[in-house]
C-alpha atoms as a PDB file:
ATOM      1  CA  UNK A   1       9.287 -14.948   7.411  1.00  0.00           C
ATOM      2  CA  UNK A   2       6.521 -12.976   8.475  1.00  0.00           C
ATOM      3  CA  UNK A   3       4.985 -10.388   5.561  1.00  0.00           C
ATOM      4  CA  UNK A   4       4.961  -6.703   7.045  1.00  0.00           C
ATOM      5  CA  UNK A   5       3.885  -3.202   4.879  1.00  0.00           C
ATOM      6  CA  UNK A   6       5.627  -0.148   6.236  1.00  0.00           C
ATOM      7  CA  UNK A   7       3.134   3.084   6.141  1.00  0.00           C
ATOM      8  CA  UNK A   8       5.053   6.217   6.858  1.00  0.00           C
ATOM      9  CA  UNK A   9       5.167   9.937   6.255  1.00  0.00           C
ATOM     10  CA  UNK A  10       8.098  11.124   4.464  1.00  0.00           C
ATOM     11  CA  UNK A  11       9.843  14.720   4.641  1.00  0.00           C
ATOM     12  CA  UNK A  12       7.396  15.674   1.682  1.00  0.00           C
ATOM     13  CA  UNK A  13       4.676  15.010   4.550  1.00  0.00           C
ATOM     14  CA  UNK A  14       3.168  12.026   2.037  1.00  0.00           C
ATOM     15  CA  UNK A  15       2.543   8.859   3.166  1.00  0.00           C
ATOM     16  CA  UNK A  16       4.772   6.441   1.560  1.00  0.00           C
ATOM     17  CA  UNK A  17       4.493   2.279   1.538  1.00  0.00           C
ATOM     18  CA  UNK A  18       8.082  -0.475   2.232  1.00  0.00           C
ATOM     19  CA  UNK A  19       7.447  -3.856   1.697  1.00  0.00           C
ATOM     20  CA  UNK A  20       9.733  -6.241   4.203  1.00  0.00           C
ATOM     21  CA  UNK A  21       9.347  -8.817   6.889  1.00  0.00           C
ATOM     22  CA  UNK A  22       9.903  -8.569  10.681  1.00  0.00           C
ATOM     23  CA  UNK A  23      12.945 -10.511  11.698  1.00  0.00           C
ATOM     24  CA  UNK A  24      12.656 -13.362  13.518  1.00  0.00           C
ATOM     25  CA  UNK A  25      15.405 -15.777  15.370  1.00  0.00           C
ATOM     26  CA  UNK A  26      15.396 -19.396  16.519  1.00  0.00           C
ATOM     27  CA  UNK A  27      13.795 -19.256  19.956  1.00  0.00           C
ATOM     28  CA  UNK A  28      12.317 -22.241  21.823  1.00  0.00           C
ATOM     29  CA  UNK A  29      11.289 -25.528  20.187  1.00  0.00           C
ATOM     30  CA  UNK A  30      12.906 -24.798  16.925  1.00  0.00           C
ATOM     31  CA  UNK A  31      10.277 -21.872  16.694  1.00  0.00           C
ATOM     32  CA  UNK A  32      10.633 -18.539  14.900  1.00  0.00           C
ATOM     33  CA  UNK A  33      10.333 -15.666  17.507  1.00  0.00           C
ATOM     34  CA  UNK A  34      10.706 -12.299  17.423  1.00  0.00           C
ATOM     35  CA  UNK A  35      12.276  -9.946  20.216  1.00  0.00           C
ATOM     36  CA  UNK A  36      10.089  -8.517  22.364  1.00  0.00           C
ATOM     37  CA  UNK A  37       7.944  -5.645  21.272  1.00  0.00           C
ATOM     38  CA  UNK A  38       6.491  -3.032  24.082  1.00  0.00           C
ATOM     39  CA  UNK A  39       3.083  -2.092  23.381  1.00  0.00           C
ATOM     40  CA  UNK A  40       0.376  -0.076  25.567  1.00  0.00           C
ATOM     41  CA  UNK A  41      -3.022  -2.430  24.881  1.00  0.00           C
ATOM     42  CA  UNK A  42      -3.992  -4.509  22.157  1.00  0.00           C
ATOM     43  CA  UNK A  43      -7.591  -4.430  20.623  1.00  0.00           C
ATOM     44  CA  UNK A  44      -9.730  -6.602  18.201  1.00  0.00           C
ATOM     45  CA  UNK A  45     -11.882  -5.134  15.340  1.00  0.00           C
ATOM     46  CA  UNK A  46     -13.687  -6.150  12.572  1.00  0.00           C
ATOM     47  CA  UNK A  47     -15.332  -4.853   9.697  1.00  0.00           C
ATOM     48  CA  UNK A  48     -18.199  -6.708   7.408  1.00  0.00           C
ATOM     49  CA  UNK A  49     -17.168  -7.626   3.504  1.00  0.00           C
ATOM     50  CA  UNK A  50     -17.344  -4.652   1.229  1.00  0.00           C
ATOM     51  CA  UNK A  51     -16.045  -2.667   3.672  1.00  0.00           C
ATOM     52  CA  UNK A  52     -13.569   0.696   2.612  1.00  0.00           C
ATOM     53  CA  UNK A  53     -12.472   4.015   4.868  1.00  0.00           C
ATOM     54  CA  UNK A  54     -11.818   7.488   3.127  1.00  0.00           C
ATOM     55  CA  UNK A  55      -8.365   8.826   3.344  1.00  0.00           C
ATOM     56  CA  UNK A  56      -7.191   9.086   6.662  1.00  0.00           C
ATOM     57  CA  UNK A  57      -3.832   8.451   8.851  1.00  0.00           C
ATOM     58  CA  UNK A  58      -3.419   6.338  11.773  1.00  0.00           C
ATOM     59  CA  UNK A  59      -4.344   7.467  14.789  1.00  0.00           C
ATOM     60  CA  UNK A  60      -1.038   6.139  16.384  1.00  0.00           C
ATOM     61  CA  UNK A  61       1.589   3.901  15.899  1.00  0.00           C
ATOM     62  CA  UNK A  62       0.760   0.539  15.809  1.00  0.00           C
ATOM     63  CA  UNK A  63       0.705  -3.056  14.302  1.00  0.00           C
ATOM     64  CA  UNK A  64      -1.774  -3.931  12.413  1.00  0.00           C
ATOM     65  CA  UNK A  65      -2.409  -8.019  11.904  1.00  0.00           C
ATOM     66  CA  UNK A  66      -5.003  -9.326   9.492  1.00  0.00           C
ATOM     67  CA  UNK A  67      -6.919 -12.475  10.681  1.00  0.00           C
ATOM     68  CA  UNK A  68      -9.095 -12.360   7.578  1.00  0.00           C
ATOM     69  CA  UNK A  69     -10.044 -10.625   4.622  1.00  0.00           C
ATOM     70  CA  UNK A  70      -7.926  -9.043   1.515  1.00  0.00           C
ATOM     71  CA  UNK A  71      -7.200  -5.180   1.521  1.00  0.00           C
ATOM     72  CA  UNK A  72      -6.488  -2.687  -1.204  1.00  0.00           C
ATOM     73  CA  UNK A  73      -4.399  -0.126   0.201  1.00  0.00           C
ATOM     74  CA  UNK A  74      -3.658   3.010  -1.561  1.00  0.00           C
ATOM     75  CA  UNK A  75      -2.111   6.498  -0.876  1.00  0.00           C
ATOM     76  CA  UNK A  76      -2.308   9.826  -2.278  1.00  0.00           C
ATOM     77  CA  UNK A  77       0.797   9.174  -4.726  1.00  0.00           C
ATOM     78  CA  UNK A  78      -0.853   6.346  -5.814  1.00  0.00           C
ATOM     79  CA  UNK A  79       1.554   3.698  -4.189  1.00  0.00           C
ATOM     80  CA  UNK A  80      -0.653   0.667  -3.461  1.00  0.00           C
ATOM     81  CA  UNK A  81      -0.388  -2.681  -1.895  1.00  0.00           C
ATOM     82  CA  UNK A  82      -2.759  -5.606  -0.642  1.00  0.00           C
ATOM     83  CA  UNK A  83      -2.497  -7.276   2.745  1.00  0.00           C
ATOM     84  CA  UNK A  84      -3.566 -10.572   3.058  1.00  0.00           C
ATOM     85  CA  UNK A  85      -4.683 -12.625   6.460  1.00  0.00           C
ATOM     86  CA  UNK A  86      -1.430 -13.540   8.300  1.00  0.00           C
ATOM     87  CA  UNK A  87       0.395 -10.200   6.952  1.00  0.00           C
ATOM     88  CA  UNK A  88       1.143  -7.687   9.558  1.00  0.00           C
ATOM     89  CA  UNK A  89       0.933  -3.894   8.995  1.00  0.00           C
ATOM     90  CA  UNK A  90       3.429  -1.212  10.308  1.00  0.00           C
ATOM     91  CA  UNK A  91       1.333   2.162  10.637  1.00  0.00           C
ATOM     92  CA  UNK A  92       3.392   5.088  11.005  1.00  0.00           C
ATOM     93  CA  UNK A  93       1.743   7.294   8.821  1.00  0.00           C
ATOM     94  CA  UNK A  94       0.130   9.431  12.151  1.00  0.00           C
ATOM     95  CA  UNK A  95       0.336  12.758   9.966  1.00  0.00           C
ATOM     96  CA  UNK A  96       0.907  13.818   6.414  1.00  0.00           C
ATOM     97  CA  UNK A  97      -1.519  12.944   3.352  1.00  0.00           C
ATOM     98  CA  UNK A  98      -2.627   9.462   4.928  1.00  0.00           C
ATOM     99  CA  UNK A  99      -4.111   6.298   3.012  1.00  0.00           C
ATOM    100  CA  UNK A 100      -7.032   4.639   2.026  1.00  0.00           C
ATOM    101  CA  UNK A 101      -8.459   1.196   1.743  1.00  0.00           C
ATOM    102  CA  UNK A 102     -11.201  -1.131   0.653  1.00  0.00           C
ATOM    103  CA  UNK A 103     -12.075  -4.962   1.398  1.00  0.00           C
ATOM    104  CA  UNK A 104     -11.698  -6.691  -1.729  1.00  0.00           C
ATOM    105  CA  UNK A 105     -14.390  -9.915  -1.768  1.00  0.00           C
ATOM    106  CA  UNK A 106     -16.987 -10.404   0.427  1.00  0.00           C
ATOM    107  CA  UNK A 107     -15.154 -11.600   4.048  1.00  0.00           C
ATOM    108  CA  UNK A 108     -15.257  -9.251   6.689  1.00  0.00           C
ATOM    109  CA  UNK A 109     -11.383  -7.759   7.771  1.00  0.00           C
ATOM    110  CA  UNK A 110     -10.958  -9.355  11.286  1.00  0.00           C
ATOM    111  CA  UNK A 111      -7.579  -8.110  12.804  1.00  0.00           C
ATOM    112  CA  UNK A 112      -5.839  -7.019  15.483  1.00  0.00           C
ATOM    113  CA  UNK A 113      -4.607  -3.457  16.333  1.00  0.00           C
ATOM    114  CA  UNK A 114      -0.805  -3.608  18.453  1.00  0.00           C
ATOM    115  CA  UNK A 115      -0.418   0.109  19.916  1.00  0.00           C
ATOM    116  CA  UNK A 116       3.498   0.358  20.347  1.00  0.00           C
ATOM    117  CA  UNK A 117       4.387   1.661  23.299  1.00  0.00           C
ATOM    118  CA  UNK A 118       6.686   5.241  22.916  1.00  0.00           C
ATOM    119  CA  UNK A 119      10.015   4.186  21.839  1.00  0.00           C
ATOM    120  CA  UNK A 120       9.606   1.085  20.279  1.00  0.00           C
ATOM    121  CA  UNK A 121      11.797  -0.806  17.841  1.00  0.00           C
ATOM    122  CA  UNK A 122      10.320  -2.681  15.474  1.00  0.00           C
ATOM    123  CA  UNK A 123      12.424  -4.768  13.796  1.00  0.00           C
ATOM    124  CA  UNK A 124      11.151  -4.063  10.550  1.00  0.00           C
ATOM    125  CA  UNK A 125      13.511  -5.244   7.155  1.00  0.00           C
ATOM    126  CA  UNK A 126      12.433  -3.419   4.151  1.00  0.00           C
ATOM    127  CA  UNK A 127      13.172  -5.963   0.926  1.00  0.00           C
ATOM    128  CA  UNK A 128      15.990  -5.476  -1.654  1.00  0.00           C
ATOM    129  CA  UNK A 129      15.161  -4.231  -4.550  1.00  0.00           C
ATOM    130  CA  UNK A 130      16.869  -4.075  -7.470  1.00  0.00           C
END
């Protein structure tokens, strides 16, 4: 299963935080795969250990896939959750009261930024809770 945080803005225009997975199916070679996901470009950033960035929401929708490092996230309501490297994030927070976060250690957060093109499903699962 692969990890994935959902960041969204609810009707109370806060930004809100789902913990799931993306699914994933038997494709080729006995290897997990998921469907097909249309995106516009794909970009690489990284930012040295002891990093943080001041509330803020994402600029668009996107996937957000840590190579390496350990995030705190946190929002206004004070729901919080850490990504890890292999963990992918779900940003769809693009207006409301936006999130915050901070490098935890001293690696550097490499990842990768996935801008979805208009439209796309993401087949996000949020976990059961109970």
């Amino acid at each position: 299963m692969i990890r994935c945080v959902r960041l969204w803005t609810g009707d109370d225009g806060a930004s809100h935080v789902e913990i799931g997975t993306l699914a994933v199916d038997v494709g080729r070679n006995a290897d997990l795969v998921s469907p097909n996901l249309p995106a516009t470009h794909v970009t690489l950033e990284e930012t040295a250990g002891g990093g943080a960035l001041a509330w803020h929401t994402a600029p668009v929708r996107q996937l957000v896939v840590t190579l390496a490092g350990t995030l705190q996230f946190s929002t206004r309501d004070g729901e919080e959750f850490t990504l890890n490297p292999g963990d992918v994030l779900l940003a769809e927070d693009t207006t409301g009261s936006g999130h915050q976060w901070r490098l935890i250690g001293t690696d550097p957060w490499r990842r990768m930024y996935v801008v979805l093109a208009p439209g796309a499903d993401v087949p996000f699962t949020p976990d059961q809770t109970g």
